[in-house]
C-alpha atoms as a PDB file:
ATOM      1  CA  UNK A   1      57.174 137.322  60.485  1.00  0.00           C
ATOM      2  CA  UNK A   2      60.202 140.164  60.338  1.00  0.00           C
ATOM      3  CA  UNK A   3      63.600 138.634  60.891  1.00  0.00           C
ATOM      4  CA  UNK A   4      64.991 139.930  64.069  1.00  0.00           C
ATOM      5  CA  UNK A   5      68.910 141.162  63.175  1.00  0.00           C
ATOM      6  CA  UNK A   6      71.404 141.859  65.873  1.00  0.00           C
ATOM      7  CA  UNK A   7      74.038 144.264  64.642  1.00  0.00           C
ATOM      8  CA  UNK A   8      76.955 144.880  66.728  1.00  0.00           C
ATOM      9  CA  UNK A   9      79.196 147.419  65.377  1.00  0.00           C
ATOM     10  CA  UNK A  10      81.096 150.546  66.857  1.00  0.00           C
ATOM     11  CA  UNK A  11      81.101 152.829  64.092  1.00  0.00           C
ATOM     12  CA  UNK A  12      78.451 155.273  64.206  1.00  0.00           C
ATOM     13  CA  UNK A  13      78.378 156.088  60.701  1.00  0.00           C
ATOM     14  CA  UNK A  14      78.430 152.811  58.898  1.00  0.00           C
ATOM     15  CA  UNK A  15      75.938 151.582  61.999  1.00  0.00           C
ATOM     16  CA  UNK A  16      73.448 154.187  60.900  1.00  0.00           C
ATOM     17  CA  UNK A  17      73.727 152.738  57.145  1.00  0.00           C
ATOM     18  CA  UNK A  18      73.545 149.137  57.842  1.00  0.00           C
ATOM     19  CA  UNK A  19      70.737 149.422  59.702  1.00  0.00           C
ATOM     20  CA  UNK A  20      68.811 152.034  57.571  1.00  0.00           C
ATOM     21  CA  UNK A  21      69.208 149.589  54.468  1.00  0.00           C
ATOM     22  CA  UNK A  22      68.031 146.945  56.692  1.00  0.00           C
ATOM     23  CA  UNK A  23      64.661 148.556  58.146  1.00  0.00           C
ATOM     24  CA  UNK A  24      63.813 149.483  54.157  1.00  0.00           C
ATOM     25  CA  UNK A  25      64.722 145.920  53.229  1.00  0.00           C
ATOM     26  CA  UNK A  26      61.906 145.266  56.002  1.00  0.00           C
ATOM     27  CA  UNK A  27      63.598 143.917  58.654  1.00  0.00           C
ATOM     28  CA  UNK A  28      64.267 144.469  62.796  1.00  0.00           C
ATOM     29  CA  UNK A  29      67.477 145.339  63.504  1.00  0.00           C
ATOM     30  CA  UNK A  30      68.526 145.720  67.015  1.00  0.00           C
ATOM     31  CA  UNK A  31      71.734 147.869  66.822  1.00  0.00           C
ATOM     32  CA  UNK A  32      74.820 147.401  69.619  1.00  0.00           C
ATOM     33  CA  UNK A  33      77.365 149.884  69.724  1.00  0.00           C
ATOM     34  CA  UNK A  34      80.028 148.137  71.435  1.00  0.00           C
ATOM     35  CA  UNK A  35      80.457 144.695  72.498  1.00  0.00           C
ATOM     36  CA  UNK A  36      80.188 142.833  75.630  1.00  0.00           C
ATOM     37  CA  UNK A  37      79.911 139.361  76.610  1.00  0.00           C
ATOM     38  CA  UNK A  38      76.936 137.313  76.957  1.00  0.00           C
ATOM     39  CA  UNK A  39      76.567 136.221  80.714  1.00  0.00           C
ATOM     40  CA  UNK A  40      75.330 132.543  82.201  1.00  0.00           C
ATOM     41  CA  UNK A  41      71.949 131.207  79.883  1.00  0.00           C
ATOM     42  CA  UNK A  42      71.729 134.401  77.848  1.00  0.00           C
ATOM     43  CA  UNK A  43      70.127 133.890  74.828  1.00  0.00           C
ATOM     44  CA  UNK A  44      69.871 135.309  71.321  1.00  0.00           C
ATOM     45  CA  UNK A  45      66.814 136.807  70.013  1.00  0.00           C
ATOM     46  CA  UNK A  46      67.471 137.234  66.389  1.00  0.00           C
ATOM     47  CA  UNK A  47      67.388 135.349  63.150  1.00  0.00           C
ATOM     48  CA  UNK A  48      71.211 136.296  62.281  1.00  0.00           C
ATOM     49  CA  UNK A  49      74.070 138.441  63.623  1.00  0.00           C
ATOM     50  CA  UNK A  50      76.173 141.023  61.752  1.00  0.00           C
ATOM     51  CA  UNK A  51      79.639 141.146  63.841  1.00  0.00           C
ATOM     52  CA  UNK A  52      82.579 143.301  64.114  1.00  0.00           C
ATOM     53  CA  UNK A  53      85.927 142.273  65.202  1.00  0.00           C
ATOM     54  CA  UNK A  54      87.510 145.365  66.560  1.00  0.00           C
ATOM     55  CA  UNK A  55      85.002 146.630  69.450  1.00  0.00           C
ATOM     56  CA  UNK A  56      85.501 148.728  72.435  1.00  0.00           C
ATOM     57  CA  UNK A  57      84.391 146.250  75.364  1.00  0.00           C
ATOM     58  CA  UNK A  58      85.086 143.228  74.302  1.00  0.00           C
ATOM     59  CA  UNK A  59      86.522 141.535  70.797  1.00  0.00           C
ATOM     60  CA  UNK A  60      84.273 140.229  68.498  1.00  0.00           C
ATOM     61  CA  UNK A  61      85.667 137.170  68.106  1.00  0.00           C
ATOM     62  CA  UNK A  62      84.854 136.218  72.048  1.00  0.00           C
ATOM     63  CA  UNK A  63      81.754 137.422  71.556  1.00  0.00           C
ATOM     64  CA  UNK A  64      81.327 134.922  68.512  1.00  0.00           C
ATOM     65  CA  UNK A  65      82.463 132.602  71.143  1.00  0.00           C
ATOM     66  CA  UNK A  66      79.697 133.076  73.054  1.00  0.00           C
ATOM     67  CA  UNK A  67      77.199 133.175  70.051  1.00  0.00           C
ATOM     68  CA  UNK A  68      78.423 129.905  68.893  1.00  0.00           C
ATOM     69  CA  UNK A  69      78.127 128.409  72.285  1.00  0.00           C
ATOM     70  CA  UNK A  70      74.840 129.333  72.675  1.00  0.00           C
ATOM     71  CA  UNK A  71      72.907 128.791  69.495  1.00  0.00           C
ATOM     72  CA  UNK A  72      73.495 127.832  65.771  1.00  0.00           C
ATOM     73  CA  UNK A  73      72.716 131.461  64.426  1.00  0.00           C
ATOM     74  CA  UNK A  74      74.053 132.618  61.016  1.00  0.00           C
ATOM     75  CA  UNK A  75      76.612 135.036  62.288  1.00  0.00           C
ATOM     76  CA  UNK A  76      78.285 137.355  59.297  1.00  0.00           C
ATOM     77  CA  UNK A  77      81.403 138.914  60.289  1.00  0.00           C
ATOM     78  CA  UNK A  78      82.606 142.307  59.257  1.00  0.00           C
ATOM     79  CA  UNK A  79      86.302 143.766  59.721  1.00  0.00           C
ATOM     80  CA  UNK A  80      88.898 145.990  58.365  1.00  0.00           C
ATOM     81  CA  UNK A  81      91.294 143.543  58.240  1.00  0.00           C
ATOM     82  CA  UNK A  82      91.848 141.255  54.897  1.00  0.00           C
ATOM     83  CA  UNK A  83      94.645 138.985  56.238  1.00  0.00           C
ATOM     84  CA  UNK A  84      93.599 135.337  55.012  1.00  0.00           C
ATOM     85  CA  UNK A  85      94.541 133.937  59.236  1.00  0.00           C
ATOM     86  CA  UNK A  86      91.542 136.536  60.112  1.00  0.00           C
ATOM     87  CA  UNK A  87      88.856 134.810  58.244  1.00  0.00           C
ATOM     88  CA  UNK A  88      90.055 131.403  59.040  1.00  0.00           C
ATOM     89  CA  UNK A  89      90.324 131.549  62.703  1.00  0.00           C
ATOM     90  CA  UNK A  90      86.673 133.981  62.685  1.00  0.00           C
ATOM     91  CA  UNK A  91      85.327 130.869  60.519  1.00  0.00           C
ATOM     92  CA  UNK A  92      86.586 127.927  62.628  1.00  0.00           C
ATOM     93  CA  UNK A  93      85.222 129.684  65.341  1.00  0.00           C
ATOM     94  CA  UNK A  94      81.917 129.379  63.835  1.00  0.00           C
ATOM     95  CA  UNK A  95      81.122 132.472  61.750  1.00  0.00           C
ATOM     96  CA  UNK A  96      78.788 131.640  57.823  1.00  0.00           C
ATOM     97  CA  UNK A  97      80.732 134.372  56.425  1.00  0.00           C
ATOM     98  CA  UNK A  98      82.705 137.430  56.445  1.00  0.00           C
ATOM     99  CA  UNK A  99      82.912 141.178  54.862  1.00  0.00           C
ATOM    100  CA  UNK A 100      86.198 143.059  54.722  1.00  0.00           C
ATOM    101  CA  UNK A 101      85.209 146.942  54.915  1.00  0.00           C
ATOM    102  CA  UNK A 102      84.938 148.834  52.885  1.00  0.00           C
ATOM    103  CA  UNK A 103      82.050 146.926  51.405  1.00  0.00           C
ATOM    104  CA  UNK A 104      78.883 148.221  49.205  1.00  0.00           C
ATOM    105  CA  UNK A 105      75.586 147.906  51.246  1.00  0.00           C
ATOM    106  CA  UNK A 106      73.872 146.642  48.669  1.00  0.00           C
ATOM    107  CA  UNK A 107      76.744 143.467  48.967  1.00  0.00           C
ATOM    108  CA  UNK A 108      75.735 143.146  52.585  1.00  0.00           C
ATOM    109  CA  UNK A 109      71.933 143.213  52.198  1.00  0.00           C
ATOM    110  CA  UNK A 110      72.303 140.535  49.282  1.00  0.00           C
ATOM    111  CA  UNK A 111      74.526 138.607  52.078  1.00  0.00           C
ATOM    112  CA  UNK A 112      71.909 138.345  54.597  1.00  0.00           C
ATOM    113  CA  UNK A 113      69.038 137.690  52.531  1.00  0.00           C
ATOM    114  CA  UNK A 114      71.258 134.406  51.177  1.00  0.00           C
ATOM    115  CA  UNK A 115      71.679 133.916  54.665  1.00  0.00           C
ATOM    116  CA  UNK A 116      68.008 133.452  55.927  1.00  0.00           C
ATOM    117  CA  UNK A 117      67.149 132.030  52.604  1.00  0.00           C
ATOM    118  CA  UNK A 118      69.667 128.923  53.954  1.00  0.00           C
ATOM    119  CA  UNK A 119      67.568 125.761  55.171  1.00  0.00           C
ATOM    120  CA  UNK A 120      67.189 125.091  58.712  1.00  0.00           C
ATOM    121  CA  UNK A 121      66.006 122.246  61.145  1.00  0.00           C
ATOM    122  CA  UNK A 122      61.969 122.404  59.947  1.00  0.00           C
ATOM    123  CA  UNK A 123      60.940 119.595  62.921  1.00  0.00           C
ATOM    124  CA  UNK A 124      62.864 118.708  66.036  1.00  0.00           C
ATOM    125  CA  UNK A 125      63.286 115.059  64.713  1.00  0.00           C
ATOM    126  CA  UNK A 126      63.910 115.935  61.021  1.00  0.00           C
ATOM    127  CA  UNK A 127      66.192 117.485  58.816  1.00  0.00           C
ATOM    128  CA  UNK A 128      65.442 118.940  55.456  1.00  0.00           C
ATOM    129  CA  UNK A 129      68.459 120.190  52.987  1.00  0.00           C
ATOM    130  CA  UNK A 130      67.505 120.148  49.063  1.00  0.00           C
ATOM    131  CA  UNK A 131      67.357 116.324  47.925  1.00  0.00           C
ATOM    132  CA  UNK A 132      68.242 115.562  51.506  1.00  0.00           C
ATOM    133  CA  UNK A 133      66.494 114.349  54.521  1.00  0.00           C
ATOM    134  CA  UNK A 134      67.266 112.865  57.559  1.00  0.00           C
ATOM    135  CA  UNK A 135      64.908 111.348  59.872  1.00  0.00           C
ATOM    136  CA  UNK A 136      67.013 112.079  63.280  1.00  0.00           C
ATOM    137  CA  UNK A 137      64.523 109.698  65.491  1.00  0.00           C
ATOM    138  CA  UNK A 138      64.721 106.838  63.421  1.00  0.00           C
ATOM    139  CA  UNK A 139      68.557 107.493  61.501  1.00  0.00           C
ATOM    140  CA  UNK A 140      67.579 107.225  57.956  1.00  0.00           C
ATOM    141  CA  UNK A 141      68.830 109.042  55.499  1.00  0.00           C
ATOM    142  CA  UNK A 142      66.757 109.415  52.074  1.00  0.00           C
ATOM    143  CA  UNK A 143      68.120 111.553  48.891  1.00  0.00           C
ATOM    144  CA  UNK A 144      64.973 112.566  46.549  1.00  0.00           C
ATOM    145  CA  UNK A 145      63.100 109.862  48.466  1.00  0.00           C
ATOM    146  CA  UNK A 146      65.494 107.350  48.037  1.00  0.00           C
ATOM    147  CA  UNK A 147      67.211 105.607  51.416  1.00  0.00           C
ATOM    148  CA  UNK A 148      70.724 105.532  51.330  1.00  0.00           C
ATOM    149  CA  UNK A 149      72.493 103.102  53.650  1.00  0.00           C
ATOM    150  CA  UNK A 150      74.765 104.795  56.103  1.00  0.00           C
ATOM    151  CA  UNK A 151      77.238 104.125  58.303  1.00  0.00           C
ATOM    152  CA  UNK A 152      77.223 105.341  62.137  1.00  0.00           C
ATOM    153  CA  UNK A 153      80.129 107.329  61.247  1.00  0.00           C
ATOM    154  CA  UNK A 154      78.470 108.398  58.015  1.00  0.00           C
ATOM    155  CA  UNK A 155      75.473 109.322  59.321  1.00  0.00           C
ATOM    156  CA  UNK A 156      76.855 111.673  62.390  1.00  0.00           C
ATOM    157  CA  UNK A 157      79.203 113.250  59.993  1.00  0.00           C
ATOM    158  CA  UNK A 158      75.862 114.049  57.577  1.00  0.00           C
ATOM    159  CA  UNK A 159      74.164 115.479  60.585  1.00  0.00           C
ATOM    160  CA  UNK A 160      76.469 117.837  61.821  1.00  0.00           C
ATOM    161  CA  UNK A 161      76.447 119.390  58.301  1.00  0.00           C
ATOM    162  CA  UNK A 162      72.818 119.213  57.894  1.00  0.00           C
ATOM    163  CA  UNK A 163      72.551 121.163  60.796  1.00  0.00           C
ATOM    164  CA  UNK A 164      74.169 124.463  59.717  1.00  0.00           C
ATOM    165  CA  UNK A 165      73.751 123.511  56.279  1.00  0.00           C
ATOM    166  CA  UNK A 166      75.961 126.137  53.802  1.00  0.00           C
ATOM    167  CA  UNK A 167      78.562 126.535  56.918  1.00  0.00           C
ATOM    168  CA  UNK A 168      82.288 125.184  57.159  1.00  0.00           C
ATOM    169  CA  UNK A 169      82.656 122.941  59.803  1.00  0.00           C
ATOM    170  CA  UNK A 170      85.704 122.416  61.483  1.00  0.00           C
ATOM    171  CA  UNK A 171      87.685 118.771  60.750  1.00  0.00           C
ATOM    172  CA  UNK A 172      88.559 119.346  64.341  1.00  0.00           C
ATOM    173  CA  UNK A 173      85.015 119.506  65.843  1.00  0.00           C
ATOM    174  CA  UNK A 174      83.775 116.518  63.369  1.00  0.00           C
ATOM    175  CA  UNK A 175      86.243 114.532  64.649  1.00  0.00           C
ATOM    176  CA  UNK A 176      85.537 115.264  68.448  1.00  0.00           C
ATOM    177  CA  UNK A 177      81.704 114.611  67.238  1.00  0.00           C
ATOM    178  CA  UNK A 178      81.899 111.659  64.750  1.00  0.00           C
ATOM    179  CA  UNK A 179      84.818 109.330  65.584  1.00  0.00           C
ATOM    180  CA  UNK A 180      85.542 107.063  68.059  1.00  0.00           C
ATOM    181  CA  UNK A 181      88.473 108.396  69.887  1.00  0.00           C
ATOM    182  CA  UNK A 182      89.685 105.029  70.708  1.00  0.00           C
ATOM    183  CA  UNK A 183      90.148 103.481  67.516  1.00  0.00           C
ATOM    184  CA  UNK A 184      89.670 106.033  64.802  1.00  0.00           C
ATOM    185  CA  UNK A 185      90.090 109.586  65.957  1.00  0.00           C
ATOM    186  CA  UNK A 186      91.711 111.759  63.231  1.00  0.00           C
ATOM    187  CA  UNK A 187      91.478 113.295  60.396  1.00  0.00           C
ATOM    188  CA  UNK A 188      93.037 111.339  57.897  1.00  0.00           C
ATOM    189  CA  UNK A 189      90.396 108.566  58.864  1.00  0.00           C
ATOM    190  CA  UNK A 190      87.379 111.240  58.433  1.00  0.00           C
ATOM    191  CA  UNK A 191      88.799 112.035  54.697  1.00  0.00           C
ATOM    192  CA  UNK A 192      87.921 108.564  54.204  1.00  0.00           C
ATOM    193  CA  UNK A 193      84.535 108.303  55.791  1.00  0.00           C
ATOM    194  CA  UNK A 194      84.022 111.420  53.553  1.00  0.00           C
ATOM    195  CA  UNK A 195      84.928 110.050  50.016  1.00  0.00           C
ATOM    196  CA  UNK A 196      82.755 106.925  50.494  1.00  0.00           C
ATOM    197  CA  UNK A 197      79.755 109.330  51.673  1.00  0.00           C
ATOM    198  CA  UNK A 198      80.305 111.289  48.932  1.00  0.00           C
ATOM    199  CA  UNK A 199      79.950 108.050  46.155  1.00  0.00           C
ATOM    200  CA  UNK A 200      76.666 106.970  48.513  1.00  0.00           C
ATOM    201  CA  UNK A 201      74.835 110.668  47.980  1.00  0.00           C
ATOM    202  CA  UNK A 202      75.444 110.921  44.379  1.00  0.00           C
ATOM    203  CA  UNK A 203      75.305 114.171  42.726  1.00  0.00           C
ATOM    204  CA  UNK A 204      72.473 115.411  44.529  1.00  0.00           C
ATOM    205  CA  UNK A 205      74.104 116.207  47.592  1.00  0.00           C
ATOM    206  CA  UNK A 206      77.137 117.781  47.380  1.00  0.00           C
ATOM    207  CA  UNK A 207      79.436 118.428  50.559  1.00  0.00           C
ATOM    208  CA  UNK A 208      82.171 120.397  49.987  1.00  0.00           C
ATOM    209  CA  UNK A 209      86.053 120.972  51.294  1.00  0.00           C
ATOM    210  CA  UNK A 210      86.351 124.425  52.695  1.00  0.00           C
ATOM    211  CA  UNK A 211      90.424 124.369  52.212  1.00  0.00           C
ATOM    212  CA  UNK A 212      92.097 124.837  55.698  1.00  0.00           C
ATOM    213  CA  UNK A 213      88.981 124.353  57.680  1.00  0.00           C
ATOM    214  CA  UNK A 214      86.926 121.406  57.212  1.00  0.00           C
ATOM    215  CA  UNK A 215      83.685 120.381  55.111  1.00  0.00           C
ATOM    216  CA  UNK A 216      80.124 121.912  54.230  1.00  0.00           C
ATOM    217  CA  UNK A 217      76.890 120.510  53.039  1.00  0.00           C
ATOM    218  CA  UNK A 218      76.058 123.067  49.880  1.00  0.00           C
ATOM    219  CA  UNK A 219      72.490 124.411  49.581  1.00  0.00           C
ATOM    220  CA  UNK A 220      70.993 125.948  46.291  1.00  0.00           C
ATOM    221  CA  UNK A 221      71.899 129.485  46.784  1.00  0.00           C
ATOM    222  CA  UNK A 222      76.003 127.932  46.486  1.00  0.00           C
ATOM    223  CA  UNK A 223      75.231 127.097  42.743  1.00  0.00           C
END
């Protein structure tokens, strides 16, 4: 099957590349021209977005909003602006990557083929990553076929990763997701639930710290 790509992008120009080098890479790009936002239940119908920031009609980053709302599609960002806050805030808000123009196509198309190379959820109950799998029906974890005992705590924080494996995750949202607000909701104590994770994987698994923003579950294509 051809992976469906949604470009959104203003410029004319480097529109007409991106999606030229797409289509001869052999796959379906859908091409906006400026952005809007996604109304009540709207889905997306494509296997990753490419995303501009500066749109006429509405910013990219609500429109990321909206994405990220919606569905767990890879979404790479592209902008003319390099400042460091740019990519953090565009990450926290969800994005698996971003560009700073000017950029070589051939960078881009090597970007979104590591992009839908990335595992994904292969059966509604199970989760697949490398060494890694975790049987969501019955919460078990297993790491080259061996079961690793987790924690609740442990487990949740495993899944959220496994979910968008390759993707920073926010230390905000695993907190609102993982811990109980009651007795152990903050981040300090989810550094801690981390390390001992980390010694219960072994080398196999590897989650790493994205600096400023949270944690990730590495895939292959990291190495």
């Amino acid at each position: 099957m051809t992976d469906r790509i949604l470009l959104i992008e203003d410029d004319r120009e480097l529109g007409t590349q991106i999606v030229d080098r797409l289509r001869r890479a052999g796959y379906q790009p859908t091409w906006w021209t400026e952005g809007r936002r996604l109304g009540p239940g709207e889905a997306i119908d494509a296997a990753l977005v490419i995303l501009d920031l500066m749109l006429p009609g509405a910013y990219g980053l609500d429109i990321l909003k909206d994405v990220r709302e919606r569905s767990e599609v890879p979404v790479l960002v592209l902008s003319a602006r390099n400042d460091t806050s740019d990519k953090v805030r565009a990450l926290k808000l969800g994005a698996d990557d971003y560009m700073t123009k000017p950029f070589w196509p051939e960078e881009l198309l090597e970007r979104v083929r590591a992009r839908l190379r990335r595992p994904t959820l292969q059966r509604s109950d199970q989760l697949d990553v490398g060494a890694l799998r975790i049987d969501l029906g019955a919460r078990e974890a297993r790491v080259a076929g061996r079961a690793v005992e987790l924690t609740r705590v442990e487990l949740d924080f495993l899944i959220e990763l496994a979910r968008r494996p390759g993707a920073a995750v926010t230390r905000t949202a695993l907190v609102e997701r993982v811990l109980d607000p009651d007795r152990e909701g903050n981040e300090r104590t989810l550094d801690a639930h981390v390390s001992r994770l980390r010694k219960k994987l072994g080398a196999e698994v590897r989650i790493d710290t994205v600096w400023g923003i949270g944690y990730r579950l590495a895939v292959e294509t990291d190495a």
